[in-house]
Protein backbone atom coordinates (compact mmCIF):
# COMPACT_ATOMS: atom_id res chain seq x y z
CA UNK A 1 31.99 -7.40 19.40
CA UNK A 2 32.52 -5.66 16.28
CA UNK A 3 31.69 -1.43 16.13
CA UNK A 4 29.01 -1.29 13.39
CA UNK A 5 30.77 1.57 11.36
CA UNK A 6 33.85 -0.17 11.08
CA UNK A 7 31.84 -3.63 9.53
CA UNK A 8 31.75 -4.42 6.08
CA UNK A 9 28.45 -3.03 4.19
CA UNK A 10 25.70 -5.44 3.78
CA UNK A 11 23.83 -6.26 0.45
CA UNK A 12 21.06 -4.48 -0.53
CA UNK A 13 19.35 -1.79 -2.34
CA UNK A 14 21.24 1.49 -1.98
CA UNK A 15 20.10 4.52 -1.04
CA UNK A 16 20.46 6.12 -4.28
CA UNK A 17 18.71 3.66 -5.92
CA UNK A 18 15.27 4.26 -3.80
CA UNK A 19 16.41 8.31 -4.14
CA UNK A 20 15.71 7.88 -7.80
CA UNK A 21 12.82 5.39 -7.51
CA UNK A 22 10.77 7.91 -5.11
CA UNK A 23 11.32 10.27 -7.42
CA UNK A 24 10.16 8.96 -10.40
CA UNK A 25 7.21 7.21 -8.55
CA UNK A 26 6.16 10.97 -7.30
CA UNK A 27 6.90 12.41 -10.56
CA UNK A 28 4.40 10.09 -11.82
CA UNK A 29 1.74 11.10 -9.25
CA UNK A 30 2.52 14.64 -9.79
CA UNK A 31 1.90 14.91 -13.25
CA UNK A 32 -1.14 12.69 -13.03
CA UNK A 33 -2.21 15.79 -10.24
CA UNK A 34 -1.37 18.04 -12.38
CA UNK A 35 -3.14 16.97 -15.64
CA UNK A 36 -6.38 16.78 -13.70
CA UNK A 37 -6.11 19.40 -12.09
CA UNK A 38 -5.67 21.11 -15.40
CA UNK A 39 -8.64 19.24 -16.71
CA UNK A 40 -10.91 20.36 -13.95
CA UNK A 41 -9.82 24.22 -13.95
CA UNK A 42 -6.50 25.62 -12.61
CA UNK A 43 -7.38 29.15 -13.23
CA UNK A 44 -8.77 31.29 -10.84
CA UNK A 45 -12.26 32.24 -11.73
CA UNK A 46 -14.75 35.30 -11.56
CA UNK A 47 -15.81 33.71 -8.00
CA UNK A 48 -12.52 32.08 -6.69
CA UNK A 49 -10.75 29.30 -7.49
CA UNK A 50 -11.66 26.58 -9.55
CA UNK A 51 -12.22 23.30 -8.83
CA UNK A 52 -8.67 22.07 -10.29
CA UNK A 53 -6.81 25.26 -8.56
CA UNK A 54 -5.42 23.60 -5.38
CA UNK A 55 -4.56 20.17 -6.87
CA UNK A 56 -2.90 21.90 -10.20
CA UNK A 57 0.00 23.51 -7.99
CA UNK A 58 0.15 21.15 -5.18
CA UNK A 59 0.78 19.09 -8.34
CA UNK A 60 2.96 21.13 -9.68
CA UNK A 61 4.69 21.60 -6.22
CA UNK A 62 5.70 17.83 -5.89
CA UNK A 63 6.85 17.90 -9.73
CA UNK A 64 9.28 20.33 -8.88
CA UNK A 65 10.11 18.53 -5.51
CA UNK A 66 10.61 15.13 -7.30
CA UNK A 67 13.00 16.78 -10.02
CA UNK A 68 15.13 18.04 -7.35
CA UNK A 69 15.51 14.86 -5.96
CA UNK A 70 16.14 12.96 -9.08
CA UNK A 71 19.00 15.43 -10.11
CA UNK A 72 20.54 15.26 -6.81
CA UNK A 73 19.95 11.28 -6.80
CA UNK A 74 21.22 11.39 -10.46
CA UNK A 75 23.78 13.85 -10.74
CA UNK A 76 26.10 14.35 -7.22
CA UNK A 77 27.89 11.32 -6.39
CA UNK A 78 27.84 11.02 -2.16
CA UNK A 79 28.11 8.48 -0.08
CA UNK A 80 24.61 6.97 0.73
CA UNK A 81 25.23 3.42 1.81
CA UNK A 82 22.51 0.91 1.93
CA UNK A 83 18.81 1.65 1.88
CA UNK A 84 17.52 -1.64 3.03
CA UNK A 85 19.56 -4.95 3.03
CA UNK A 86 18.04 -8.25 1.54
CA UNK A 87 16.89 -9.84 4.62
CA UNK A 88 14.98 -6.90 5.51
CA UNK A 89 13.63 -6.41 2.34
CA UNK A 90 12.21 -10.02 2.20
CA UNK A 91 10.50 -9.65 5.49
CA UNK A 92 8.72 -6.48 4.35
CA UNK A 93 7.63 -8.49 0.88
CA UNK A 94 6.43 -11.47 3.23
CA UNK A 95 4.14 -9.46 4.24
CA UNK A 96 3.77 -6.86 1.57
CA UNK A 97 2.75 -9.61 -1.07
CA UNK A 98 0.12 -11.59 1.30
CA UNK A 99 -1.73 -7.97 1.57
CA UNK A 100 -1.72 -7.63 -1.82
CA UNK A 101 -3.84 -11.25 -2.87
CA UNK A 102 -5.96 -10.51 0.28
CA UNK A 103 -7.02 -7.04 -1.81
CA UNK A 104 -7.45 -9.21 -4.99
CA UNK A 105 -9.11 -12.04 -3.06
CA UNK A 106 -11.66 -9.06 -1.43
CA UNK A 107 -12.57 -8.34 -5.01
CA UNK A 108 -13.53 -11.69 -5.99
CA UNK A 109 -15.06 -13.54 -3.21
CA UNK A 110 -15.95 -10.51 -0.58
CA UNK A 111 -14.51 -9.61 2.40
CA UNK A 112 -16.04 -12.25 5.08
CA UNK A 113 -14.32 -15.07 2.95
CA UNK A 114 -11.04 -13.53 2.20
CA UNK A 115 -10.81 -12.35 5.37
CA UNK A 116 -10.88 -15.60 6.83
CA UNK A 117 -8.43 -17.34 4.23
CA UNK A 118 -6.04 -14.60 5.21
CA UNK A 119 -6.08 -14.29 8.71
CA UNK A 120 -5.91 -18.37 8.36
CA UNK A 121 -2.93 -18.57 6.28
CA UNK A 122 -1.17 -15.52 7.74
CA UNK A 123 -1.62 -17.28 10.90
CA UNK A 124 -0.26 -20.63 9.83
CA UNK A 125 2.39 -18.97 7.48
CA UNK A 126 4.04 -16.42 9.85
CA UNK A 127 2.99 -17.72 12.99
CA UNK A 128 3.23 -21.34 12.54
CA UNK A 129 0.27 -21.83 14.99
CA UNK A 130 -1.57 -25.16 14.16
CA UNK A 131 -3.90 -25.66 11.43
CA UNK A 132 -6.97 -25.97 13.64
CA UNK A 133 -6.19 -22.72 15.76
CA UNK A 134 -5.81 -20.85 12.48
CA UNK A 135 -9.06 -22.06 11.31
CA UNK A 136 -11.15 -21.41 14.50
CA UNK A 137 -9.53 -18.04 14.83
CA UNK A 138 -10.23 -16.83 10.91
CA UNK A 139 -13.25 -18.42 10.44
CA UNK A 140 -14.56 -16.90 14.12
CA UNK A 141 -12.97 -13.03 13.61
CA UNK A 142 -14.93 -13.09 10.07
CA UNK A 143 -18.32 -14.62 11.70
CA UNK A 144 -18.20 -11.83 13.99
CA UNK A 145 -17.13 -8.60 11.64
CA UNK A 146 -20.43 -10.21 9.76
CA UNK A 147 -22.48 -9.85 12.37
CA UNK A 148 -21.08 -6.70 13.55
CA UNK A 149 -22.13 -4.81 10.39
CA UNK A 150 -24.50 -7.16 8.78
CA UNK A 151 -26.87 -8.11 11.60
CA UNK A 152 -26.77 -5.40 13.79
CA UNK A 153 -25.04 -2.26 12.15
CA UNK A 154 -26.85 -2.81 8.63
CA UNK A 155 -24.29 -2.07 6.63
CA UNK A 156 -23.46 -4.27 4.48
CA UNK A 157 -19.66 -5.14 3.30
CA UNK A 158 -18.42 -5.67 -0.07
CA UNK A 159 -19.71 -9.44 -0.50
CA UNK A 160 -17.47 -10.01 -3.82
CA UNK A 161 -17.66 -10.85 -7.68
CA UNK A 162 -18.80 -14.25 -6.46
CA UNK A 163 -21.38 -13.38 -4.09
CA UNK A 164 -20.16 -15.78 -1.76
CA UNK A 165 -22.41 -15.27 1.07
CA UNK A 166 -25.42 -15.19 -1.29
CA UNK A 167 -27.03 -18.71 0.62
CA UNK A 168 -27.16 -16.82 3.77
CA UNK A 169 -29.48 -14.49 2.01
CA UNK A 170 -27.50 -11.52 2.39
């Protein structure tokens, strides 16, 4: 058996490379924080804080925090070794992208319906359980989340652009 710090480095994103791409993502965030909180009132006012206070210089806090890190990520050259190798990194968008059309498909055709076409094809995708198991098992977890808010709760879940459930009178 090999000894893992003696093996050759895998493929992959390095850990510089998601250093500097955390950074800039929460650079991002932190300005947007900051500009509203600007917006809304960052000063401190004849009866406290305003509105914007907080948010301005936690805003202004994770600015500062996310230029640190990019000049560090950017400017000192250290050994950081791999982030996440490719393999891993496909397994987390397997997932990762499958999440992403369910949001989409919640927007157009409601959550009953893309709730079942997800747990379905996840299911049959990832699991490789048979067609028909997948079906009773989507189609039977979104029957009962329906009735669950719909019927007895009263609440009623995002139905869609579509209206899908519409014929049911709901």
């Amino acid at each position: 058996m090999s000894d893992p710090d003696t093996a050759e480095p895998k493929a992959g994103l390095s850990t510089r490379t998601m250093e500097i791409a955390t950074a800039l993502v929460l650079l991002a965030v932190s300005a947007l924080v900051v500009f509203d909180g600007y917006r809304l009132g960052s000063k401190w006012g004849d009866d406290g804080p305003q509105s914007g206070y907080f948010p301005f210089y936690i805003g202004l806090l994770l600015g500062i925090a996310s230029l640190v890190t990019l000049a560090r990520a950017t400017v000192m050259q250290r050994p950081g070794g791999i982030f996440v190798g490719w393999g891993e990194l496909k397994l987390v968008f397997s997932v990762l992208v499958p999440a992403f059309v369910y949001v989409l498909g919640v927007q157009l055709v409601g959550m009953y319906v893309a709730s079942a076409v997800y747990i379905i094809l996840f299911m049959r995708w990832l699991g490789h359980y048979p067609w028909a198991k997948s079906a009773a098992i989507g189609v039977a977890v979104s029957a009962m989340i329906f009735v669950l808010f719909e019927v007895w709760f009263k609440v009623p879940l995002y139905k869609g652009a579509f209206d899908a459930l519409a014929w049911l009178g709901y």
